[in-house]
Protein backbone atom coordinates (compact mmCIF):
# COMPACT_ATOMS: atom_id res chain seq x y z
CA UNK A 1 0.00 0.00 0.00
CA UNK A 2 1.33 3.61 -0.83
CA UNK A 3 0.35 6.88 -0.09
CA UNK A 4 -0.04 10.20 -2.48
CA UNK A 5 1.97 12.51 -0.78
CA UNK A 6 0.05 16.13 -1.34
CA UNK A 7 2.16 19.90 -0.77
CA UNK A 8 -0.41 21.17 0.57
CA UNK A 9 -1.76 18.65 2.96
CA UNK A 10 -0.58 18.87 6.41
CA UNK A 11 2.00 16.87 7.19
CA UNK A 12 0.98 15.60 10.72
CA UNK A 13 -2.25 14.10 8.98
CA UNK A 14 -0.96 12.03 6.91
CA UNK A 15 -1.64 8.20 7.16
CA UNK A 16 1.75 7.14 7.88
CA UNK A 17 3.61 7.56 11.34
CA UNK A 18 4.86 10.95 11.40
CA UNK A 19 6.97 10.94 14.56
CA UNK A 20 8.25 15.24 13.95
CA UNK A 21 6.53 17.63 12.19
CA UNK A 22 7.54 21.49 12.01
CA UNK A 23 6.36 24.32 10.65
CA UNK A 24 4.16 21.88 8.42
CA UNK A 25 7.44 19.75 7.16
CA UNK A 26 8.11 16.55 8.02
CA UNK A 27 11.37 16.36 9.90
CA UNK A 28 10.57 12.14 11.04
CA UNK A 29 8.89 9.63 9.20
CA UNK A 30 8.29 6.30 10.62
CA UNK A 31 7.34 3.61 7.59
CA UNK A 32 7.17 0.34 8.60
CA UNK A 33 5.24 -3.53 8.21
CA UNK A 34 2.94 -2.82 11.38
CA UNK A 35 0.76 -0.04 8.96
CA UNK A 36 2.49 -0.95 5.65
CA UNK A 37 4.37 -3.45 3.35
CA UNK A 38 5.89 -2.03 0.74
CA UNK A 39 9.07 -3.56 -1.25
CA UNK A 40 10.57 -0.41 -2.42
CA UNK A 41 10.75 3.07 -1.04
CA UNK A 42 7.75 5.25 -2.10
CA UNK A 43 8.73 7.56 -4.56
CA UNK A 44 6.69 10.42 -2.63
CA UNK A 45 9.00 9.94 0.03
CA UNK A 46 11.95 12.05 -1.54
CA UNK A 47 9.97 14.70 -1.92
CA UNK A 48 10.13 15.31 1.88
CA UNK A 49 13.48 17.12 1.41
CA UNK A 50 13.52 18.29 4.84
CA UNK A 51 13.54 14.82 6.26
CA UNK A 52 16.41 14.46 9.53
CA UNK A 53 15.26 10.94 10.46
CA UNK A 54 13.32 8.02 8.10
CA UNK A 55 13.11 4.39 9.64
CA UNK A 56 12.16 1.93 7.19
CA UNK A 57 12.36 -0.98 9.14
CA UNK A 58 10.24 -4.17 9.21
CA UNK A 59 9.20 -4.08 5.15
CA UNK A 60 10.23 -6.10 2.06
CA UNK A 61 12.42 -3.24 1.09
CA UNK A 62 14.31 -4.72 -2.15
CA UNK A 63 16.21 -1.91 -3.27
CA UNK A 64 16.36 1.65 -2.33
CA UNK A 65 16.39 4.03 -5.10
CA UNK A 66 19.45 6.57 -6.40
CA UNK A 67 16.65 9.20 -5.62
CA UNK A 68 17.50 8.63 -1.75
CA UNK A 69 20.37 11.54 -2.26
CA UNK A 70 18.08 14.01 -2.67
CA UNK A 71 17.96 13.51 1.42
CA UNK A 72 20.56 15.70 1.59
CA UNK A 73 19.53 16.73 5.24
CA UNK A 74 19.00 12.99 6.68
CA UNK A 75 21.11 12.21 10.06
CA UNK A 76 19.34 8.94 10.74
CA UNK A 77 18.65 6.10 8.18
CA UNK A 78 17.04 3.38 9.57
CA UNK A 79 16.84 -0.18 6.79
CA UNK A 80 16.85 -2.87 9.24
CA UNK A 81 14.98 -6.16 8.66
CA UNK A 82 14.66 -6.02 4.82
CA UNK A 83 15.33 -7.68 1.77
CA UNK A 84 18.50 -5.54 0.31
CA UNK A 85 21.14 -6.75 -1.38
CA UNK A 86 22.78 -3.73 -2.20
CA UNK A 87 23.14 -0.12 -0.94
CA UNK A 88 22.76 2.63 -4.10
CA UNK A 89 26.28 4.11 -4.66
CA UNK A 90 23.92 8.09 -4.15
CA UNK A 91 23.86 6.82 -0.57
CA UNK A 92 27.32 8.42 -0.54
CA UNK A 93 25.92 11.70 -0.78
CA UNK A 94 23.66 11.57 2.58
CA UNK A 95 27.15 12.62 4.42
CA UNK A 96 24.99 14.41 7.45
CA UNK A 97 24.07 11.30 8.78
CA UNK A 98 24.89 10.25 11.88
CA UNK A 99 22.73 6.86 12.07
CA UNK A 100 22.96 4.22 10.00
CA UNK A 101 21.18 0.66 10.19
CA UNK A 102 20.87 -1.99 7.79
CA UNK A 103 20.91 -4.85 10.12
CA UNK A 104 19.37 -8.25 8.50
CA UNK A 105 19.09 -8.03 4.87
CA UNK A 106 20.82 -9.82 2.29
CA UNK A 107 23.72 -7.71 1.64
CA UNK A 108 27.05 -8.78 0.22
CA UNK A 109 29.14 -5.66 0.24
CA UNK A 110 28.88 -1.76 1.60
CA UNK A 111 30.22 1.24 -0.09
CA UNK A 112 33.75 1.34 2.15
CA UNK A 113 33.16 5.39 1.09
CA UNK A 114 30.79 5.05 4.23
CA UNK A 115 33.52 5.36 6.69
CA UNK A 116 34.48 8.40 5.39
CA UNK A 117 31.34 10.00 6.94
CA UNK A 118 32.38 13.10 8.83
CA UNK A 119 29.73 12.54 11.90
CA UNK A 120 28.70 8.62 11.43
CA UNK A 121 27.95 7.76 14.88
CA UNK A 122 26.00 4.25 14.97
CA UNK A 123 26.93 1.84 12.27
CA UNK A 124 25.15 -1.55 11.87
CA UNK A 125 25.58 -4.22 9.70
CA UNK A 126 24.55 -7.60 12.22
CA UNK A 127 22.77 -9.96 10.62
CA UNK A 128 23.58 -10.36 7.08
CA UNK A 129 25.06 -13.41 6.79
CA UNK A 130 26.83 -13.32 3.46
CA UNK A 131 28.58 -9.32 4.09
CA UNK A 132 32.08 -9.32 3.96
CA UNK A 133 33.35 -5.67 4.45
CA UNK A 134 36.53 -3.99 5.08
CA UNK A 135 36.41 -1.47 7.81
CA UNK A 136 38.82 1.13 6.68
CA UNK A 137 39.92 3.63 8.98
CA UNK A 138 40.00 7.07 7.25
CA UNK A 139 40.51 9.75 10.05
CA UNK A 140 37.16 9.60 11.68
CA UNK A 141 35.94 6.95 14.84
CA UNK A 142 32.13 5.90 14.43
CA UNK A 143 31.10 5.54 18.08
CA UNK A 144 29.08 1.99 17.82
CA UNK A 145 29.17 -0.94 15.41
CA UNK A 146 27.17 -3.52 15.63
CA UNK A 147 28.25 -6.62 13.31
CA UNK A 148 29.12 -10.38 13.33
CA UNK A 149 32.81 -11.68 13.57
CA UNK A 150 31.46 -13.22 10.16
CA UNK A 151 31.51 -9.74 8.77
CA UNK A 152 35.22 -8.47 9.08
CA UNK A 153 37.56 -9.07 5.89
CA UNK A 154 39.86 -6.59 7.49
CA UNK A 155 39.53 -3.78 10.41
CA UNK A 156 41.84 -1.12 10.71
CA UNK A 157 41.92 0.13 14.79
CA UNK A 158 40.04 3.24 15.23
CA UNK A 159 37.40 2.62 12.68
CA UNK A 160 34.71 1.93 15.92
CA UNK A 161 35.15 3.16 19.35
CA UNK A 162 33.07 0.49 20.33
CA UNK A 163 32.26 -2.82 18.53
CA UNK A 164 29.09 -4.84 19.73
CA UNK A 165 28.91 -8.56 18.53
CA UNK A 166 25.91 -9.98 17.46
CA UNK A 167 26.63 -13.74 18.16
CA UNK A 168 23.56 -15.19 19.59
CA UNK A 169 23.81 -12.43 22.13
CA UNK A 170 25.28 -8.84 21.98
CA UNK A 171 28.53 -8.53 23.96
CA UNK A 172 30.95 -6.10 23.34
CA UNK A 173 33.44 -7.37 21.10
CA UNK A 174 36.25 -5.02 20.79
CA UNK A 175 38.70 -7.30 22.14
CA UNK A 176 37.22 -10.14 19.91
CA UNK A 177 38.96 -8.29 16.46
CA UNK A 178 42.38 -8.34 17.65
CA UNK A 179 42.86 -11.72 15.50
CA UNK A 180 41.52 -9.96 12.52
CA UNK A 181 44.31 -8.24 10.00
CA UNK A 182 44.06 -4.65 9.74
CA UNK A 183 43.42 -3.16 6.30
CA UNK A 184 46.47 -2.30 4.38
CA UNK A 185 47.34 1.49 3.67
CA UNK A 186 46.83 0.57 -0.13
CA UNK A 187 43.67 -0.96 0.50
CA UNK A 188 44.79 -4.26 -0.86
CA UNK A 189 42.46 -7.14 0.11
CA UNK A 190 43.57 -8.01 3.38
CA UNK A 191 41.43 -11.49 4.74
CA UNK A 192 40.85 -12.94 8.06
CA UNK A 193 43.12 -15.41 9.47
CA UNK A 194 40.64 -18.39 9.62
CA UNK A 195 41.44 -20.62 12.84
CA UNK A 196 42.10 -17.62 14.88
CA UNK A 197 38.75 -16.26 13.87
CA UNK A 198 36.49 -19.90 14.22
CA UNK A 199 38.48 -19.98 17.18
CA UNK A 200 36.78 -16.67 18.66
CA UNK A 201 33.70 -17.44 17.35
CA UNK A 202 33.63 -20.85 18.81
CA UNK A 203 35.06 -19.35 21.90
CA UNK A 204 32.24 -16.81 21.66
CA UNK A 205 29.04 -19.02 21.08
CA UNK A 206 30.24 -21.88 23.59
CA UNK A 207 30.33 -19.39 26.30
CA UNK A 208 26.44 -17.55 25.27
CA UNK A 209 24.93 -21.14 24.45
CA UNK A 210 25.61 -23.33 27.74
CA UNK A 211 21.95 -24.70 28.55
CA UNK A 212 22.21 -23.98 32.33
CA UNK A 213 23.58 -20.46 31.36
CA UNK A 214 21.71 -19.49 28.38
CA UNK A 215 18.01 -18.16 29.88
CA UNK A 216 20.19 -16.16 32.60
CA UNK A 217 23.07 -14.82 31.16
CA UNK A 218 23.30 -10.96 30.92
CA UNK A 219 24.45 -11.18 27.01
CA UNK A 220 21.71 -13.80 25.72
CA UNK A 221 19.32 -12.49 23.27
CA UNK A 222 16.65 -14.26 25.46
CA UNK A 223 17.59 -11.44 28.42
CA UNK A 224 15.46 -8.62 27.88
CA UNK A 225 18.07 -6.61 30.35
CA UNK A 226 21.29 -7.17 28.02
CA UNK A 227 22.26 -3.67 27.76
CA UNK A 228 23.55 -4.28 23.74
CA UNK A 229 19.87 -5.58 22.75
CA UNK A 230 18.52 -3.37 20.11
CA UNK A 231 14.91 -4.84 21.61
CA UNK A 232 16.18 -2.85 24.82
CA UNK A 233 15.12 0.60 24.56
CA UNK A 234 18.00 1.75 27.04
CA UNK A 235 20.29 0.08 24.39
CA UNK A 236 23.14 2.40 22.34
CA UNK A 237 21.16 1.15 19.60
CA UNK A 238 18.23 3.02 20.64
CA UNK A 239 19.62 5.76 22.67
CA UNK A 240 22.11 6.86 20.79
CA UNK A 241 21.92 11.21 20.48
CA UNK A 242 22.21 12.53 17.50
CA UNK A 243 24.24 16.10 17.81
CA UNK A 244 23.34 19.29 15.63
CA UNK A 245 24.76 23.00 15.98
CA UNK A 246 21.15 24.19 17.17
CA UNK A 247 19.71 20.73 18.95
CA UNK A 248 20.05 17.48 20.05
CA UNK A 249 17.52 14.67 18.62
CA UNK A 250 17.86 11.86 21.12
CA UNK A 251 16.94 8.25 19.96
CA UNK A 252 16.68 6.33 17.10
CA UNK A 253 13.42 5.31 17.04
């Protein structure tokens, strides 16, 4: 189902979750499978140039259009929990942002440009199973990543302040990517040394998945109170603030 987006309608009425709305623009939109299910983004959506946040979570997003550049003012992007295979190289244009999710889809690669972006804050990429990206460090630490071990061809130190591993629990894994090889300075591919990494992971999932452990321990996914769930609303994924010269937007949602 779509909606005809109308100039002159106000903004606030419209029948999708409008979240902000100011001075009759929408500043939030909120577009996802509980009042929708769409498989692309609505056209009529990048007409709302003066969109800061857009969560687009929980559809059967396929692709996202070239046309998402022309949300030039954007500082969250939320994709999570689609069917993408591919981020649109315009994508590399939305350099305000500050948030950006594409947590279980079907990706295979990310535009390494990404990590060039000046105030990228929250990065996730958990949950896509085939993604192999190299996590290039090019002057600028994103505060949180969220990703699998699986993930990593190559990390160069400083690319996350803080890495949260999504491995049948979220635990903070910044000491977990010391057995993965940095990125060379010429960006050459770079891979994973195997064993050391299926030795973390093992290391990892033996420790979260012990039955008399696994309904009480603090990092399980079952534990409503792990403090790296993204279903905990007190989570970095979900509290996360994004900064601007005249405000502060707190949370992603």
């Amino acid at each position: 189902m779509y909606y005809s987006y109308n100039r002159n309608e106000d903004c606030c009425n419209m029948p999708v979750s409008v979240t902000e709305c100011t001075n009759g623009r929408i500043t939030t939109l909120v577009f996802n499978v509980f009042s929708y299910k769409i498989n692309a983004v609505p056209e009529e959506i990048f007409k709302l140039t003066n969109l800061v946040k857009l969560d687009l979570y929980h559809n059967g997003i396929q692709y996202v259009s070239d046309d998402i550049s022309k949300l030039s003012k954007l500082k969250s992007l939320k994709l999570d929990d689609n069917d993408l295979t591919s981020l649109p190289s315009s994508i590399l244009k939305l350099t305000n942002l500050e948030i950006l999710t594409v947590s279980n889809n079907k990706l295979k690669s990310i535009p390494e440009e990404i990590f060039r972006f000046p105030h990228l804050g929250l990065f996730s990429i958990s949950g896509n199973k085939d993604l192999k990206a190299r996590f290039i460090y090019s002057g600028h630490t994103i505060s949180i990543c969220y990703l699998d071990l699986n993930n990593l061809s190559c990390y160069d130190p400083g690319t996350c302040s803080k890495i949260i591993v999504d491995r049948n629990g979220y635990i903070d894994g910044t000491s977990y990517i010391e057995n993965v090889n940095p990125c060379s300075n010429n960006n050459a591919v770079v891979t994973v040394n195997p064993q050391s990494l299926s030795t973390t992971i093992n290391a990892i999932t033996t420790s979260l998945l012990s039955p008399t452990l696994i309904n009480n321990n603090p990092n399980s996914l079952n534990n409503p109170n792990n403090p790296n769930n993204p279903n905990n609303p007190n989570s970095p994924y979900n509290s996360y603030n994004m900064n601007s010269d005249n405000n502060d937007i707190k949370g992603v949602d």
